[in-house]
N, C-alpha and C. Protein backbone atom coordinates (compact mmCIF):
# COMPACT_ATOMS: atom_id res chain seq x y z
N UNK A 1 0.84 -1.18 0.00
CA UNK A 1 0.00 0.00 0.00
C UNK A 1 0.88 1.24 0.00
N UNK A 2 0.30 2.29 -0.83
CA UNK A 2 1.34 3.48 -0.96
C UNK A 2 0.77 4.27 0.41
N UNK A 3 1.22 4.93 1.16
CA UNK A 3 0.98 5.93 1.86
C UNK A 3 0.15 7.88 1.87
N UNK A 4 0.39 7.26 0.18
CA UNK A 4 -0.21 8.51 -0.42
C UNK A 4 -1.57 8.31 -1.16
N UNK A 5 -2.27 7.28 -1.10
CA UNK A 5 -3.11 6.16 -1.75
C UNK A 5 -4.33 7.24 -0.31
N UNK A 6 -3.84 6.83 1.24
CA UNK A 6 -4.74 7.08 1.79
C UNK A 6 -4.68 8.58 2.39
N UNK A 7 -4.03 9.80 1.56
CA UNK A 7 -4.06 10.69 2.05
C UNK A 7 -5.55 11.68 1.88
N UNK A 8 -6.55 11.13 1.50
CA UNK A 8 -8.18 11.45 1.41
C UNK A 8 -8.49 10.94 3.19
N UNK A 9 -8.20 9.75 2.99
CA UNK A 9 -8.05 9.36 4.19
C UNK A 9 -8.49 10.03 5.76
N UNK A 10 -8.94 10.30 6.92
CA UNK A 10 -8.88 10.47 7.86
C UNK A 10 -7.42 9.89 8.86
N UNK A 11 -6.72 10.96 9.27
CA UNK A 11 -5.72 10.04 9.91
C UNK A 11 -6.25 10.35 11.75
N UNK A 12 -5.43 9.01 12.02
CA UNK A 12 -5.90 8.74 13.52
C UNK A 12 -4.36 8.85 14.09
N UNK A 13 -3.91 10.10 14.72
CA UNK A 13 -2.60 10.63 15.09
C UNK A 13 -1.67 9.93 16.25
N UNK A 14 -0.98 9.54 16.95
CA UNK A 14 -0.64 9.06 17.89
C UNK A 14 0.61 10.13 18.21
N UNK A 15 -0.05 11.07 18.92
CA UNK A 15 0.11 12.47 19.19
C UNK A 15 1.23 12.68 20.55
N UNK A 16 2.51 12.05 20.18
CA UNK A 16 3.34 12.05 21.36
C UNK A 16 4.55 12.73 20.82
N UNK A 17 5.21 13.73 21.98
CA UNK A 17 6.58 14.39 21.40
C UNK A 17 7.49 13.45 20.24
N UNK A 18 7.81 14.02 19.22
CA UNK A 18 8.40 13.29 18.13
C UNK A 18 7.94 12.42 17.43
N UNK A 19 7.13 11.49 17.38
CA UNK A 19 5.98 10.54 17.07
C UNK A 19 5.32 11.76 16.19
N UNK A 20 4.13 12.32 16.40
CA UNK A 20 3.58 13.35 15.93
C UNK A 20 4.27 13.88 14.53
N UNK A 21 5.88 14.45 15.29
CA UNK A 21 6.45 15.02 13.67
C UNK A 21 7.09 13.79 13.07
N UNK A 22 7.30 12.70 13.63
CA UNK A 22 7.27 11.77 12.63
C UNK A 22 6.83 11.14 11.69
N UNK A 23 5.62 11.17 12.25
CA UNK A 23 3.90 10.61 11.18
C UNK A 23 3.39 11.57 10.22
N UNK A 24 3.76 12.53 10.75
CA UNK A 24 2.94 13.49 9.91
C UNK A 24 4.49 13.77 8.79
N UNK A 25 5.17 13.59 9.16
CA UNK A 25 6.47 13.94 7.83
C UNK A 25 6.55 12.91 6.91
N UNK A 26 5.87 11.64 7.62
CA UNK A 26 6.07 10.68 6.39
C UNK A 26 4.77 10.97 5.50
N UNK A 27 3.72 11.10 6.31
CA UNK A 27 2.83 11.70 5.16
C UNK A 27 3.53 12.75 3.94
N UNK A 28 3.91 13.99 4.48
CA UNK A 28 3.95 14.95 3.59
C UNK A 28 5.38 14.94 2.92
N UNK A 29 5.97 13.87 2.78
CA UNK A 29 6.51 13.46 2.13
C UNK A 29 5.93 12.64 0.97
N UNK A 30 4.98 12.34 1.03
CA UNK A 30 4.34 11.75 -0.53
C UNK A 30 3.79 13.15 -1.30
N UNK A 31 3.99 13.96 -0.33
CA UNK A 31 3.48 15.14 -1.74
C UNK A 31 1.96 15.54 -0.96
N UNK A 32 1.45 15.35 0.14
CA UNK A 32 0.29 15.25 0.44
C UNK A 32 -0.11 15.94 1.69
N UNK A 33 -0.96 16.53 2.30
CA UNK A 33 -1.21 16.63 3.56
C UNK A 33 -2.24 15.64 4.34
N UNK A 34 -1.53 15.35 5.48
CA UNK A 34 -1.92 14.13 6.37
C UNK A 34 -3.82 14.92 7.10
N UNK A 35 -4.56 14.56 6.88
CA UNK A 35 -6.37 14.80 7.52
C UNK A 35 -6.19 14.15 8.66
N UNK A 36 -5.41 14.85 9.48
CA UNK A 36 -5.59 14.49 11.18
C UNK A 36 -7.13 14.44 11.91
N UNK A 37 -7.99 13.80 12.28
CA UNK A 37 -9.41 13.74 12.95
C UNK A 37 -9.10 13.60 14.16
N UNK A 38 -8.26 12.99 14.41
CA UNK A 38 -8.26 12.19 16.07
C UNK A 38 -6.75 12.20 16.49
N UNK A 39 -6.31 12.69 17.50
CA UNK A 39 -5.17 12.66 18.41
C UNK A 39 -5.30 11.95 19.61
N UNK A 40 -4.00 11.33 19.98
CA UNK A 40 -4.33 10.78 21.40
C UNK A 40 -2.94 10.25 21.49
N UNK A 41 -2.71 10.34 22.69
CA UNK A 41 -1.84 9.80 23.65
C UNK A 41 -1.41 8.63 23.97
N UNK A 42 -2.24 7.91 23.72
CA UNK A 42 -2.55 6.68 24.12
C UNK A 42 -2.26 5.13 22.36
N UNK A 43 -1.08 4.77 22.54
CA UNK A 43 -1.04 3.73 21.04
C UNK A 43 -2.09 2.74 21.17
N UNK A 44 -2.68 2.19 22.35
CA UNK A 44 -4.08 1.24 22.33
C UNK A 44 -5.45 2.41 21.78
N UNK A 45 -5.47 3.24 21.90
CA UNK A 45 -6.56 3.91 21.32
C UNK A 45 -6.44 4.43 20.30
N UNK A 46 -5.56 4.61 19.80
CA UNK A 46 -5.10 4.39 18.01
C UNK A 46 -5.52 3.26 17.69
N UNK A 47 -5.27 2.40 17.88
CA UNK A 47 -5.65 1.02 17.46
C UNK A 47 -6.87 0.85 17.83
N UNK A 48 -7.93 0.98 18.56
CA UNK A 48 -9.11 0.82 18.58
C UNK A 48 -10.12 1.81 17.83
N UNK A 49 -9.22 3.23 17.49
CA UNK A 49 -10.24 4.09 16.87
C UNK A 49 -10.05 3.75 15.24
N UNK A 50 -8.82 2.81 15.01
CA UNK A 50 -8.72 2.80 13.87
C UNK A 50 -9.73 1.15 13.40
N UNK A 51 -9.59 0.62 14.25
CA UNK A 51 -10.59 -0.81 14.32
C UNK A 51 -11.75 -0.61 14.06
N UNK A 52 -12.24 0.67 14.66
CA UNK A 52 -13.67 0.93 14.46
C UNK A 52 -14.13 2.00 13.44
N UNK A 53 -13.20 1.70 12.38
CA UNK A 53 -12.99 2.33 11.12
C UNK A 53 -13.23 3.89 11.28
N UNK A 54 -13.02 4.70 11.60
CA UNK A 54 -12.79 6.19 12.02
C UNK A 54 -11.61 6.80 11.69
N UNK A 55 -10.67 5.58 10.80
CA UNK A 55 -9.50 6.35 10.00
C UNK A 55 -8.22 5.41 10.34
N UNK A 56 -7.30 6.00 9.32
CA UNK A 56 -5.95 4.83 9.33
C UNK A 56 -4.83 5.86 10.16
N UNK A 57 -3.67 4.82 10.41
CA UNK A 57 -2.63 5.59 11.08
C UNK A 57 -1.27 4.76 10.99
N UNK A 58 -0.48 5.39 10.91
CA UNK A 58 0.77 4.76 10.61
C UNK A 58 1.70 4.70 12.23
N UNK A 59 2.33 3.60 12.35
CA UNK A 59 2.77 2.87 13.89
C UNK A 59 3.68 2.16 13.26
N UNK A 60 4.91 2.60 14.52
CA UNK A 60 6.02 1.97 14.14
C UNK A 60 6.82 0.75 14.71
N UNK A 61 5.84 0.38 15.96
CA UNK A 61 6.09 -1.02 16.47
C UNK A 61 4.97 -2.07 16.31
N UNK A 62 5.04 -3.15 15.78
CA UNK A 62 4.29 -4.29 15.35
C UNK A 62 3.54 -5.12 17.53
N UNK A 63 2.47 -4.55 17.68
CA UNK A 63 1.87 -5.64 18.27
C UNK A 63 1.63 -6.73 18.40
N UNK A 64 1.75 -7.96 20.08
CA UNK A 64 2.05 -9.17 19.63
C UNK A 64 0.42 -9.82 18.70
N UNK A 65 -0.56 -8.96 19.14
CA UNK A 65 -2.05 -9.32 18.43
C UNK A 65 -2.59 -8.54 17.49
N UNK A 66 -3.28 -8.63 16.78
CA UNK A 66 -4.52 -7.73 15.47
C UNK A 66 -5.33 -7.30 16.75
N UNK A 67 -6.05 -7.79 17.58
CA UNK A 67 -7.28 -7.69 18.35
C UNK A 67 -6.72 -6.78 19.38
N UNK A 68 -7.82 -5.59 19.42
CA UNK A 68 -7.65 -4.37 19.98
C UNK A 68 -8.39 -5.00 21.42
N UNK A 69 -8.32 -3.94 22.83
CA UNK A 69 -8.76 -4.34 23.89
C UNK A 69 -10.09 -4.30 23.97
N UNK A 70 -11.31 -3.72 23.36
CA UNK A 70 -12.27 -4.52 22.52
C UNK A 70 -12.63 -5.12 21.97
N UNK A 71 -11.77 -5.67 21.60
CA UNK A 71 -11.81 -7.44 20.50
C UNK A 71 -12.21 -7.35 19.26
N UNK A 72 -12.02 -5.81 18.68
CA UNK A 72 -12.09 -5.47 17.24
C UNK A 72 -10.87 -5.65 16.89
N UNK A 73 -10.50 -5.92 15.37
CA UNK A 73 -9.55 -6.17 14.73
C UNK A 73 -8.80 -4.99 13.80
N UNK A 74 -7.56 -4.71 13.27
CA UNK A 74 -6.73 -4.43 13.22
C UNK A 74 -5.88 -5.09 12.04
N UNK A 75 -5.42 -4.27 10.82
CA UNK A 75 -5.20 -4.97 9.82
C UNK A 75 -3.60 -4.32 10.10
N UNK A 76 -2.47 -4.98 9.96
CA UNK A 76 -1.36 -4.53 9.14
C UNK A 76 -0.96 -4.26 8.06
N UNK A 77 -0.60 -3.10 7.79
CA UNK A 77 -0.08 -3.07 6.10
C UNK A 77 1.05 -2.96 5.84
N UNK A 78 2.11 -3.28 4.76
CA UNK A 78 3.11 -2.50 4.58
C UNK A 78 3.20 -1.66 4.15
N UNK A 79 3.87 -0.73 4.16
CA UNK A 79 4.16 1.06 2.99
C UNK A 79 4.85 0.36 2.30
N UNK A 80 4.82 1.23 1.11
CA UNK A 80 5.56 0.99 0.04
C UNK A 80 6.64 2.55 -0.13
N UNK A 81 5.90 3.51 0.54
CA UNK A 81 6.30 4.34 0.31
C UNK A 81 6.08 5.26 1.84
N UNK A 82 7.00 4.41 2.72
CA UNK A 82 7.18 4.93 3.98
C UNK A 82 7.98 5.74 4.29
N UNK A 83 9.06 5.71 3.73
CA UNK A 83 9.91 6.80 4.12
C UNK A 83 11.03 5.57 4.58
N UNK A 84 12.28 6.21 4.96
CA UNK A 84 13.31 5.70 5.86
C UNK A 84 13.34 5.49 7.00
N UNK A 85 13.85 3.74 7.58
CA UNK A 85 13.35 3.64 9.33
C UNK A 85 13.62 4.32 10.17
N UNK A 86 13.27 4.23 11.03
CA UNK A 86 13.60 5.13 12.70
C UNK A 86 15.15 4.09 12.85
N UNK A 87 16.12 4.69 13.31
CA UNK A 87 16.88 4.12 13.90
C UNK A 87 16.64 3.95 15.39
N UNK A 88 17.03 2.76 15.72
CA UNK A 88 16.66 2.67 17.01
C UNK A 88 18.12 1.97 17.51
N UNK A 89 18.48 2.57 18.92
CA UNK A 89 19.61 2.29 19.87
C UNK A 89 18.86 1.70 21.32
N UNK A 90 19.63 0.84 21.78
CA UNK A 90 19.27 0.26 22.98
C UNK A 90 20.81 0.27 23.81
N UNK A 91 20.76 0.96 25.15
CA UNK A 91 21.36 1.05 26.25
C UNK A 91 21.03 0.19 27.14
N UNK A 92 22.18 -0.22 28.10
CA UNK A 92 21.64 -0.94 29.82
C UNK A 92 22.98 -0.91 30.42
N UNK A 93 22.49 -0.57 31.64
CA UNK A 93 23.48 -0.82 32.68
C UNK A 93 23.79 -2.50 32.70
N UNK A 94 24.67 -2.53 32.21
CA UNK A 94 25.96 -3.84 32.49
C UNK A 94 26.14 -4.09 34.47
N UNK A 95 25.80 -5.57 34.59
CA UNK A 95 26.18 -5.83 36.07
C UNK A 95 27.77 -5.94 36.49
């Protein structure tokens, strides 16, 4: 799926420092502006507002289930035209 396919779309935001300008840059990077409806705080209520078809949203960690904490479902897609990954680093205190 292209990313620019659903920019008619309603997007369902997951509205957290950096997250926010992340999602929304991969949108407007297809050339498009992202139709924000819904913000929230919360990545389980992204996933349930998007279950209950009220709009799509782009998430960058894979859940171990489809089934939202309502027991509505949840499709994965791939982009085709996502943009470049998040790099991600992991730290720990060594015993």
């Amino acid at each position: 799926m292209d990313l620019a396919d659903l920019s008619e779309e309603p997007l369902v935001l997951l509205d957290l420092p950096h997250s926010r300008d992340y999602f929304r840059s991969l949108v407007a990077a297809t050339g498009t502006a992202p139709d924000v409806r819904y913000r929230t705080q919360s990545y389980e209520t992204v996933r349930s507002l998007v279950a209950q078809g009220l709009g799509y949203s782009v998430l960058n960690q894979r859940p171990a289930t489809s089934h939202t904490y309502s027991g509505a479902e949840v499709a994965e897609l791939r982009l085709r035209d996502g943009g470049p990954p998040l790099d991600v680093t992991l730290a720990y205190v060594g015993a």
